[in-house]
Protein backbone atom coordinates (compact mmCIF):
# COMPACT_ATOMS: atom_id res chain seq x y z
CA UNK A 1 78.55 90.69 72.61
CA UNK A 2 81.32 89.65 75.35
CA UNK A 3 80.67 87.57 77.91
CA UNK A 4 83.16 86.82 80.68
CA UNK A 5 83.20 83.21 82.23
CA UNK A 6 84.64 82.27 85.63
CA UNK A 7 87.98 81.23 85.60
CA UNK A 8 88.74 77.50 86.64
CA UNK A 9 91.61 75.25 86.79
CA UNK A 10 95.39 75.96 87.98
CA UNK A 11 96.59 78.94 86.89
CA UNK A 12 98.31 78.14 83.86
CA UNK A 13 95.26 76.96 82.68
CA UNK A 14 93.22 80.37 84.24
CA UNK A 15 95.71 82.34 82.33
CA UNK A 16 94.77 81.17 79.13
CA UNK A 17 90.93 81.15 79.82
CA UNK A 18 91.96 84.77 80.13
CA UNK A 19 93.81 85.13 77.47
CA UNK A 20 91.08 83.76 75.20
CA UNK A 21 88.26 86.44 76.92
CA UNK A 22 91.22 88.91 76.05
CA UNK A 23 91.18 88.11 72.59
CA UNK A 24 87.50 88.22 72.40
CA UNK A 25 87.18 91.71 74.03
CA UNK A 26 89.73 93.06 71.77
CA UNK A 27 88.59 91.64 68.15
CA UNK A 28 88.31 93.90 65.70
CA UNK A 29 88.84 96.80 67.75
CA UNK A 30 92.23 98.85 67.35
CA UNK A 31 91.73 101.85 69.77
CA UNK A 32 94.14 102.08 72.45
CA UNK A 33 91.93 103.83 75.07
CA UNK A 34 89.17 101.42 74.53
CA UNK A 35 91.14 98.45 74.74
CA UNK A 36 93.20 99.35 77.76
CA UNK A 37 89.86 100.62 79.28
CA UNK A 38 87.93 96.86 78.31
CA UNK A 39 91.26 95.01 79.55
CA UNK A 40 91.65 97.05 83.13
CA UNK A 41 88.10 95.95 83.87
CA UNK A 42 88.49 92.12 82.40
CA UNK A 43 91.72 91.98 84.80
CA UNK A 44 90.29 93.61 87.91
CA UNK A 45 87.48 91.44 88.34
CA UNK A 46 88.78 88.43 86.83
CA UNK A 47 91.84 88.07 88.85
CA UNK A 48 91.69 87.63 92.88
CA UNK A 49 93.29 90.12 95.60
CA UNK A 50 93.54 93.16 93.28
CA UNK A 51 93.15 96.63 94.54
CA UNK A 52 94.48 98.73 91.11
CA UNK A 53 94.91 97.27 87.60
CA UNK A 54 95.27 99.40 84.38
CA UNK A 55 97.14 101.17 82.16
CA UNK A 56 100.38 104.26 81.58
CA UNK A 57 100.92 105.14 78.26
CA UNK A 58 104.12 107.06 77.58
CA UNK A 59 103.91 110.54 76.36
CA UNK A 60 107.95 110.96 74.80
CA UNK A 61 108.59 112.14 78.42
CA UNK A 62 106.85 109.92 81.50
CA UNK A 63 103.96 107.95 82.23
CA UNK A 64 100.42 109.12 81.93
CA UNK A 65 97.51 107.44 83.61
CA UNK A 66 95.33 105.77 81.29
CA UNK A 67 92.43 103.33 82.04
CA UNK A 68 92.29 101.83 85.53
CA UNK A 69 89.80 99.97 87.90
CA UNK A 70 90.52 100.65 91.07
CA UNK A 71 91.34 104.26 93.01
CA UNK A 72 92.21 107.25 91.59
CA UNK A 73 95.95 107.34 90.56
CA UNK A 74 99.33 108.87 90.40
CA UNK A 75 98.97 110.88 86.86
CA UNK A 76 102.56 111.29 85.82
CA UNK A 77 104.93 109.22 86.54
CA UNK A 78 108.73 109.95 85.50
CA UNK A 79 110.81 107.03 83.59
CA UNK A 80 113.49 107.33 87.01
CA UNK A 81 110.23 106.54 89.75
CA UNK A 82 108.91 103.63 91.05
CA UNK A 83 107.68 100.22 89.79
CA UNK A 84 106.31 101.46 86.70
CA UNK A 85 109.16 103.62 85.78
CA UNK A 86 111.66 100.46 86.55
CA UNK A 87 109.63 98.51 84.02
CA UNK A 88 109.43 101.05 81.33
CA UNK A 89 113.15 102.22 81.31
CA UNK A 90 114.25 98.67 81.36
CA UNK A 91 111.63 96.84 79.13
CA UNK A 92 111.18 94.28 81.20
CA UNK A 93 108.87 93.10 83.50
CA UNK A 94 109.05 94.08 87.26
CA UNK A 95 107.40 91.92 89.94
CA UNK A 96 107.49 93.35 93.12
CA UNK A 97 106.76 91.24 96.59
CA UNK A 98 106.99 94.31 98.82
CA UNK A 99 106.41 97.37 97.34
CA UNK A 100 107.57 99.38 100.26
CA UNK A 101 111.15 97.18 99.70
CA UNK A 102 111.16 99.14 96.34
CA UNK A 103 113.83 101.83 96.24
CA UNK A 104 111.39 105.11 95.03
CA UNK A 105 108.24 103.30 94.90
CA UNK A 106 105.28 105.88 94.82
CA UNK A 107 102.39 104.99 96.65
CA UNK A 108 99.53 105.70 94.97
CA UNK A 109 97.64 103.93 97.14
CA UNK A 110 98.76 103.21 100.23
CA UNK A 111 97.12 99.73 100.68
CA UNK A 112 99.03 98.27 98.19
CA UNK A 113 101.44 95.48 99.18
CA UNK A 114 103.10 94.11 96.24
CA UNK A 115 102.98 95.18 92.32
CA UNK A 116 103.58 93.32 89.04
CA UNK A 117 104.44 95.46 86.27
CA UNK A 118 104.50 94.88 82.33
CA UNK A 119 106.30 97.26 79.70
CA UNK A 120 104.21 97.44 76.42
CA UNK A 121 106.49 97.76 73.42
CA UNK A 122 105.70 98.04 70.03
CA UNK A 123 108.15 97.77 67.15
CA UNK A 124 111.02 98.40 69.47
CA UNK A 125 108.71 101.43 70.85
CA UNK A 126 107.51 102.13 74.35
CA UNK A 127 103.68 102.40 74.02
CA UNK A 128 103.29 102.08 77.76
CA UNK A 129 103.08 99.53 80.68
CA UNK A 130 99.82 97.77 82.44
CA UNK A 131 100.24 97.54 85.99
CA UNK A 132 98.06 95.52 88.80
CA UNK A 133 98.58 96.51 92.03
CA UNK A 134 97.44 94.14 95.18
CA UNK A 135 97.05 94.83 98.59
CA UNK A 136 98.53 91.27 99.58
CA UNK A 137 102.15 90.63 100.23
CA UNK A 138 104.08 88.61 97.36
CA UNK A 139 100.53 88.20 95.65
CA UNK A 140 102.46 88.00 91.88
CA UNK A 141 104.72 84.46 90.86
CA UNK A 142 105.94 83.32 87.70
CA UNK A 143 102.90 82.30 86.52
CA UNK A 144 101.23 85.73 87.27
CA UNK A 145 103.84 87.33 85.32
CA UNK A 146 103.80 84.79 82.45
CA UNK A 147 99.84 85.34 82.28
CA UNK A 148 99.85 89.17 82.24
CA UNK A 149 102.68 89.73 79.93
CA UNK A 150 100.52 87.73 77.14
CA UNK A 151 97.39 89.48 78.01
CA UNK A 152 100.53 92.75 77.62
CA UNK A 153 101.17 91.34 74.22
CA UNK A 154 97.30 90.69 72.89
CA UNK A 155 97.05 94.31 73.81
CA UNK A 156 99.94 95.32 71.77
CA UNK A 157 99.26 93.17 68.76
CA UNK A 158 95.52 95.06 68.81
CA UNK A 159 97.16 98.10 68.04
CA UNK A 160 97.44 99.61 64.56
């Protein structure tokens, strides 16, 4: 049975008290929905001043919702639109201090301020991308980024 604890510490160290819960949740358990869908929840109420986190999984084509906390979302999203499309056409991370700053941002939810965004790539593969949404200005730094892409990379290495 998983138990989450409270985070404590600075970040750094929050992030890998994270990390390790990650790991836990995820042990022994290779499904993609279930894992996204245990790691959206684990994110959204472990992590402060978050109004969306969760999952797109690419279909060939574009982004399709996958597990999420927060309000319903955009479905589709093409590889040329917003935040989540940056990330997954350019494989790299995309951390976002003003989300309205964003040239084509889509707002699924219109209280969201800033966005930190995380391709997941498997064997040189797009699998998808998690994304956490906040409703806070410049809510994401370096450390936020560092922290989710290796929660992003337990989630990958869960996969078979």
């Amino acid at each position: 049975m998983f138990t989450a604890t409270s985070l404590s510490g600075d970040k750094p160290a929050q992030y890998a008290q994270l990390a390790a819960q990650a790991r836990a949740l995820l042990a022994g358990e290779p499904d993609r929905i279930a894992n996204a869908a245990n790691l959206s929840a684990l994110l959204y109420h472990a992590l402060p001043a978050l109004n969306w986190a969760g999952f797109y999984f690419f279909d060939g084509t574009e982004l399709v919702v996958g597990p999420f906390q927060g309000l319903p979302a955009c479905v589709r999203i093409p590889l040329d639109k917003g935040v989540c499309g940056a990330a997954a056409t350019t494989r790299q991370a995309q951390r976002i201090e003003d989300v309205h700053a964003f040239p084509g941002h889509i707002a699924c939810d219109a209280a969201s301020r800033s966005e930190l965004v995380v391709p997941l790539v498997r064997d040189g593969e797009l699998v998808g991308v998690l994304d956490l949404d906040s409703p806070e200005l410049a809510r994401f730094d370096v450390e936020d980024q560092r922290g989710i892409e290796t929660i992003a990379a337990i989630y990958v290495e869960a996969l078979q």
